[in-house]
Protein backbone atom coordinates (compact mmCIF):
# COMPACT_ATOMS: atom_id res chain seq x y z
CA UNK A 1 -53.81 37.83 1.13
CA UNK A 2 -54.65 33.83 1.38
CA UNK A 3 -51.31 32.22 1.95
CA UNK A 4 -52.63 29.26 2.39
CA UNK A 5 -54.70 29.28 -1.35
CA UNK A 6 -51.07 30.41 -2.42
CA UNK A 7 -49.55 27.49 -1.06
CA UNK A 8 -51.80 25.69 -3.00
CA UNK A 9 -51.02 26.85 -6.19
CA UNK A 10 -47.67 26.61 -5.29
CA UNK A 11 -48.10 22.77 -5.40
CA UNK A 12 -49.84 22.43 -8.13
CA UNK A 13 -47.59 24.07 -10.38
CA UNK A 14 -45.25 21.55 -8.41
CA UNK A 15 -43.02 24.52 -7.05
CA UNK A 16 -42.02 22.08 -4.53
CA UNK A 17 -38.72 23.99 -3.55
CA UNK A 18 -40.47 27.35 -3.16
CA UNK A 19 -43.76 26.05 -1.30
CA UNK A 20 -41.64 24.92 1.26
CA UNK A 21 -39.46 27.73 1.49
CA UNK A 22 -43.05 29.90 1.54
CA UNK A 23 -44.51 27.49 4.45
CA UNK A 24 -41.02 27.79 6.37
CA UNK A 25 -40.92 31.98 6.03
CA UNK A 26 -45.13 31.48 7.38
CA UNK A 27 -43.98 29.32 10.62
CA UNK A 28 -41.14 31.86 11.68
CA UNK A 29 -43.03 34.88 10.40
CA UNK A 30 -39.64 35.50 9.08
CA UNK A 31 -41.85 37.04 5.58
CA UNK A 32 -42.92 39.79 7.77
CA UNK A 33 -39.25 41.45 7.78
CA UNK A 34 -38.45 41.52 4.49
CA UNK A 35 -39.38 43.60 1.31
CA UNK A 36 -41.49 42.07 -1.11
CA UNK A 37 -38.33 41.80 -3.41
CA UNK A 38 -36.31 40.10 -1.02
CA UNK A 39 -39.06 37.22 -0.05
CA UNK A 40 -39.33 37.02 -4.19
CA UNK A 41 -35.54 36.50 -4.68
CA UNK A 42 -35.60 33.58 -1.79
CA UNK A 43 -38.49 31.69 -2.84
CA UNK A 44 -36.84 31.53 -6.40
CA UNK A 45 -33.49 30.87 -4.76
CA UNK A 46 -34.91 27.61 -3.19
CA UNK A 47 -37.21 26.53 -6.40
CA UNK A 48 -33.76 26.36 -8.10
CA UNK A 49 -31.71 24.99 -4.89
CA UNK A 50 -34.60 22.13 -5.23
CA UNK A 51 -34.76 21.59 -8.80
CA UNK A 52 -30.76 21.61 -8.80
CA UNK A 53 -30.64 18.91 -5.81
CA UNK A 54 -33.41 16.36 -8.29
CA UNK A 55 -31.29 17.06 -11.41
CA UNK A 56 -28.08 15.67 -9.61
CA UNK A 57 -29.69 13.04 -7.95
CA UNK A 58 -31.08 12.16 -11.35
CA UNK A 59 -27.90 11.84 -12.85
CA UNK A 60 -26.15 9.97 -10.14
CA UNK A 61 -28.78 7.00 -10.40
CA UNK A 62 -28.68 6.90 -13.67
CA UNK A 63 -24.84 7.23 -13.66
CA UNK A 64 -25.08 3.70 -11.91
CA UNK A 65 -21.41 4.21 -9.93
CA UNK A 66 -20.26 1.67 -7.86
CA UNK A 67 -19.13 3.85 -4.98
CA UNK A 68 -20.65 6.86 -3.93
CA UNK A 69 -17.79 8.80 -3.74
CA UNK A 70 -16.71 12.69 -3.56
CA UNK A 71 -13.50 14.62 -4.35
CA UNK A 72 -13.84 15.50 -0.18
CA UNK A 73 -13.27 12.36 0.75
CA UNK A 74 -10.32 11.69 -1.50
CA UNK A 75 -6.62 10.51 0.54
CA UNK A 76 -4.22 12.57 -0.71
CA UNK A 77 -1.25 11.13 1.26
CA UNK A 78 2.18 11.51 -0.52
CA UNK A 79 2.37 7.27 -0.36
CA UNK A 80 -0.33 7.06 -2.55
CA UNK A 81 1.63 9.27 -5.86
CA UNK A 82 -1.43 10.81 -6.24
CA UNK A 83 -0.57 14.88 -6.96
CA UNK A 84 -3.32 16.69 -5.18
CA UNK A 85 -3.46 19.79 -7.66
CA UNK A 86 -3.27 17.70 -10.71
CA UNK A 87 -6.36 16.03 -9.49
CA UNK A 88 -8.33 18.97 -8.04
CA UNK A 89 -7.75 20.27 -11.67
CA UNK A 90 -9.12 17.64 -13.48
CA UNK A 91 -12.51 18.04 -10.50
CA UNK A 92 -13.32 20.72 -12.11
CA UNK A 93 -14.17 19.20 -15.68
CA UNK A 94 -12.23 20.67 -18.05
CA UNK A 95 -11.16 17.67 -19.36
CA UNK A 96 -14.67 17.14 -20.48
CA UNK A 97 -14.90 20.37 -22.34
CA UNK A 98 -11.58 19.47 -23.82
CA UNK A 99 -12.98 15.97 -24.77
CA UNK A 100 -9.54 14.22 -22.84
CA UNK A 101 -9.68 10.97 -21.30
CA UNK A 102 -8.25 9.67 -17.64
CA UNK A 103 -6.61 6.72 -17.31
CA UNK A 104 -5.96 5.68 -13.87
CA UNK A 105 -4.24 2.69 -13.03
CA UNK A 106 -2.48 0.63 -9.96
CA UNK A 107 -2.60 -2.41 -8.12
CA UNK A 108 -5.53 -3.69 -7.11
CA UNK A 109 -7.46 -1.93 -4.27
CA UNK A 110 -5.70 1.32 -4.44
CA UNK A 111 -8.88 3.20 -4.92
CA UNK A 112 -8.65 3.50 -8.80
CA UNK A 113 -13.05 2.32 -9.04
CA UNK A 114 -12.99 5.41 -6.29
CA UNK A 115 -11.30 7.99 -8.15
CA UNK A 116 -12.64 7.31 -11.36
CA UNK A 117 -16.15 7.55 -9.73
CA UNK A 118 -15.72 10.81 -7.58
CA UNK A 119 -14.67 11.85 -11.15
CA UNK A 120 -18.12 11.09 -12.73
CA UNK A 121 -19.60 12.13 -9.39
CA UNK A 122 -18.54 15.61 -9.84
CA UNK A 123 -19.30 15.60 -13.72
CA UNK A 124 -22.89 15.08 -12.38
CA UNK A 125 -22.95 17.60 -10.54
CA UNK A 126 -21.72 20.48 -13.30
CA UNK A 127 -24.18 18.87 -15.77
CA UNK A 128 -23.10 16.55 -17.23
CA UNK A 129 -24.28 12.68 -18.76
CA UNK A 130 -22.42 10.52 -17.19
CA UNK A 131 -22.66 6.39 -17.47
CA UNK A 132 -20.06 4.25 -14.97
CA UNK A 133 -19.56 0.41 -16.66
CA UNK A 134 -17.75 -2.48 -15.25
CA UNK A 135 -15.82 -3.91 -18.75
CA UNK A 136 -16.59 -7.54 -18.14
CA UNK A 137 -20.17 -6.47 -17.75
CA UNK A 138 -20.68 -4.29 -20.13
CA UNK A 139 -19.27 -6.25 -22.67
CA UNK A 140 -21.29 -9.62 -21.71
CA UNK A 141 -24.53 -7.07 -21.49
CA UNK A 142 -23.63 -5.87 -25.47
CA UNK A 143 -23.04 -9.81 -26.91
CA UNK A 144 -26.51 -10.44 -25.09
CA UNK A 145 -27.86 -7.65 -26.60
CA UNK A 146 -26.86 -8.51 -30.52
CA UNK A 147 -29.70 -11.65 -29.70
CA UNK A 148 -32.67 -9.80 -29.24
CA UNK A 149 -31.36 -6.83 -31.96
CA UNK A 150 -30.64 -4.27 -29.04
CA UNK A 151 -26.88 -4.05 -29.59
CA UNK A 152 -27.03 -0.87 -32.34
CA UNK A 153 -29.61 0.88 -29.32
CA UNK A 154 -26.94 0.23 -26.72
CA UNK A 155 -23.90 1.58 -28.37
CA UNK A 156 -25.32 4.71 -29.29
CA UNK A 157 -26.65 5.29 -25.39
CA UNK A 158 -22.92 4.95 -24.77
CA UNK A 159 -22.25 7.21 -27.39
CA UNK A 160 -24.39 10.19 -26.13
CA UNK A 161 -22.49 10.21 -22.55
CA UNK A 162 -20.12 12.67 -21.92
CA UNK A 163 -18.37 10.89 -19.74
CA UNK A 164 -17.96 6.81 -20.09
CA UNK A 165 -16.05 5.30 -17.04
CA UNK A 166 -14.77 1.66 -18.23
CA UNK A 167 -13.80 0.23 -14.42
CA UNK A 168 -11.52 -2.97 -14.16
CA UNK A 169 -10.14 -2.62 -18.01
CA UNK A 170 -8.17 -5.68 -18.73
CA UNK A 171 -9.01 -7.48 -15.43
CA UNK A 172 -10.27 -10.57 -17.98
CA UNK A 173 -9.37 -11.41 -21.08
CA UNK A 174 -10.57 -9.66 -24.10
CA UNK A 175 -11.74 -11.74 -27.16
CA UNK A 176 -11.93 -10.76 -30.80
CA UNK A 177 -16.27 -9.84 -30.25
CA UNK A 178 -15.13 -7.54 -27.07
CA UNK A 179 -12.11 -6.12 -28.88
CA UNK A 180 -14.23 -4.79 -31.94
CA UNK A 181 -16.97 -3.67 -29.41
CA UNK A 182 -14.58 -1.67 -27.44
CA UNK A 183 -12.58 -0.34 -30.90
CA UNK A 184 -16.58 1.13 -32.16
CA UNK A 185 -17.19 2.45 -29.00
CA UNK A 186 -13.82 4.36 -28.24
CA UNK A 187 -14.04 5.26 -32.21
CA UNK A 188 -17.28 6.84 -31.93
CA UNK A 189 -16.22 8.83 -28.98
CA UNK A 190 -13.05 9.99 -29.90
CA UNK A 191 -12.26 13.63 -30.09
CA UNK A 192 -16.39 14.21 -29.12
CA UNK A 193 -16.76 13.16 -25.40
CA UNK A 194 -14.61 11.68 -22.74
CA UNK A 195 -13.50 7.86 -21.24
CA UNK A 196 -12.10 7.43 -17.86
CA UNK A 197 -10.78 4.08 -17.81
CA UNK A 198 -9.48 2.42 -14.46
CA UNK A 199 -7.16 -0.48 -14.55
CA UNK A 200 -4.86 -2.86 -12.71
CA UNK A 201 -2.98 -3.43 -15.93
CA UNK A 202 -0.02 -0.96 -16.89
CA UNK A 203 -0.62 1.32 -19.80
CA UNK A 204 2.32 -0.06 -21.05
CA UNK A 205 1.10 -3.93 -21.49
CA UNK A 206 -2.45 -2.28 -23.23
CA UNK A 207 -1.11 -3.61 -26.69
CA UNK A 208 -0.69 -7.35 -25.48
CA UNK A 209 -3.87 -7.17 -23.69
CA UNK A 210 -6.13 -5.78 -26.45
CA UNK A 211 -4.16 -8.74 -28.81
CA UNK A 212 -4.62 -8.13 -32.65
CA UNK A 213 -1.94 -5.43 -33.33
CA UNK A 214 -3.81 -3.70 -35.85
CA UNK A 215 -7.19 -3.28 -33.81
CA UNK A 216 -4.92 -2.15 -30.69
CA UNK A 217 -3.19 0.25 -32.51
CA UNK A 218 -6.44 1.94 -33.57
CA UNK A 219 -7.81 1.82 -30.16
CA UNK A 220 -4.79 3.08 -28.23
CA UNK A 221 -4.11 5.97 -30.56
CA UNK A 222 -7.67 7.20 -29.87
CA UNK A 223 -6.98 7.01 -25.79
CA UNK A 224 -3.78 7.19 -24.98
CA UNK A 225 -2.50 10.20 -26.78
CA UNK A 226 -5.61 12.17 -25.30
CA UNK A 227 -5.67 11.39 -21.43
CA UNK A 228 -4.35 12.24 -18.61
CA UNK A 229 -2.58 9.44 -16.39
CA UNK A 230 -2.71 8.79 -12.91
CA UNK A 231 -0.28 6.06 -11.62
CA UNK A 232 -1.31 5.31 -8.14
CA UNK A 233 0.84 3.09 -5.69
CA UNK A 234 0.99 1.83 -2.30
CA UNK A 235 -0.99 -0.56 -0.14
CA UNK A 236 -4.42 -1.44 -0.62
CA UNK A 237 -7.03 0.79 0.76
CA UNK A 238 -9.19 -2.08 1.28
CA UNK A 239 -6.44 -3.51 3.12
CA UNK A 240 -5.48 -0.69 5.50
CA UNK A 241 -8.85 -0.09 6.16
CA UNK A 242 -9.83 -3.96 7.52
CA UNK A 243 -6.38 -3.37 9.30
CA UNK A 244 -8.05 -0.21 11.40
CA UNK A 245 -11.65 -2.16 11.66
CA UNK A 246 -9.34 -4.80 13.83
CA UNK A 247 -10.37 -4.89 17.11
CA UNK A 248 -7.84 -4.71 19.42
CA UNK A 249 -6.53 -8.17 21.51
CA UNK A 250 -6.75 -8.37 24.79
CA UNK A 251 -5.00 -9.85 27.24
């Protein structure tokens, strides 16, 4: 047997995950003391550990989050109102199958941008499209976009997400162009794909943020009745965390 021609082919069927696997078992001789099946079932084991590892990589670059966050790293501390269980269920993405939204909102620098992300983080990693927006930006991108007759191409990328995450909702003021954008976008989503949306604003002042009663109506009926809400107080994490970078005074 020519391990080394099988290496070869190896890479050039780009079985990057398994050639390396095959080239570890060589070093360590570790292929010698196993059956045939058992060196089979590892080198497929790691061809899909690889290909698995790219895939979710894939989709967290393309995901474009702000913070590369993870459910692990999450503070759960009582101070913060934010029910561990409640969120570990929602980790696990059935709110996506279910087509529900998230709504998470608080002061600023409670770590709304954070949750919402580990979210989409961990929609990524199960499989599915996810696309991570700041409003202001997205909606400035979409009025550029009408000028060079892209606008029709963006919406429906938005469309085919499963998951949109619309960070800083309401943190500037939305005019009539952004409120119809946002009210064909949530429309085209509703009851096919999910929207986590993270604001400072109160659910409760939506209506005299979006303005025109009619178009808010529409576009709060579509989210609201669907999501689940997370309410987060306390200090700001960006706060308490310049408070322990401090160094101490001396005297």
């Amino acid at each position: 047997m020519n391990n080394q021609s099988t290496l070869e082919k190896m890479k050039e069927l780009k079985l990057w995950g398994m050639q390396k696997a095959f080239a570890d078992s060589l070093q360590t001789s570790e292929h010698a003391y196993v059956t045939a099946d058992e060196l089979l079932t590892a080198l497929v084991q790691a061809e899909y550990d690889f290909r698995q590892t790219i895939r979710i990589k894939g989709a967290i670059q393309r995901a474009k989050f702000r913070y590369p966050a993870s459910i692990e790293e999450i503070n759960f501390s009582q101070s913060r109102n934010l029910n561990k269980n409640n969120f570990i269920r929602l980790a696990n993405c059935s709110f996506i199958e279910k087509k529900e939204n998230v709504i998470i909102t608080g002061l600023t620098g409670v770590g709304k941008s954070y949750l919402a992300s580990a979210l989409g983080h961990q929609a990524c990693i199960m499989g599915y499209k996810v696309r991570y927006y700041n409003m202001s930006k997205l909606f400035s991108s979409l009025k550029m976009s009408k000028a060079d007759n892209s606008y029709l191409k963006e919406i429906n990328r938005i469309e085919k997400q499963d998951v949109l995450i619309l960070d800083d909702f309401g943190l500037h003021p939305i005019d009539p162009s952004t409120r119809i954008a946002l009210l064909e976008i949530i429309e085209d989503r509703h009851g096919k794909s999910s929207t986590i949306i993270a604001s400072q604003v109160p659910v409760n002042k939506w209506h005299e943020l979006l303005g025109e009663q009619t178009i808010a109506d529409a576009i709060l009926d579509r989210i609201i009745h669907t999501s689940n809400r997370i309410e987060l107080q306390g200090e700001s994490m960006r706060k308490k965390e310049a408070k322990n970078k401090k160094p101490e005074l001396t005297t």
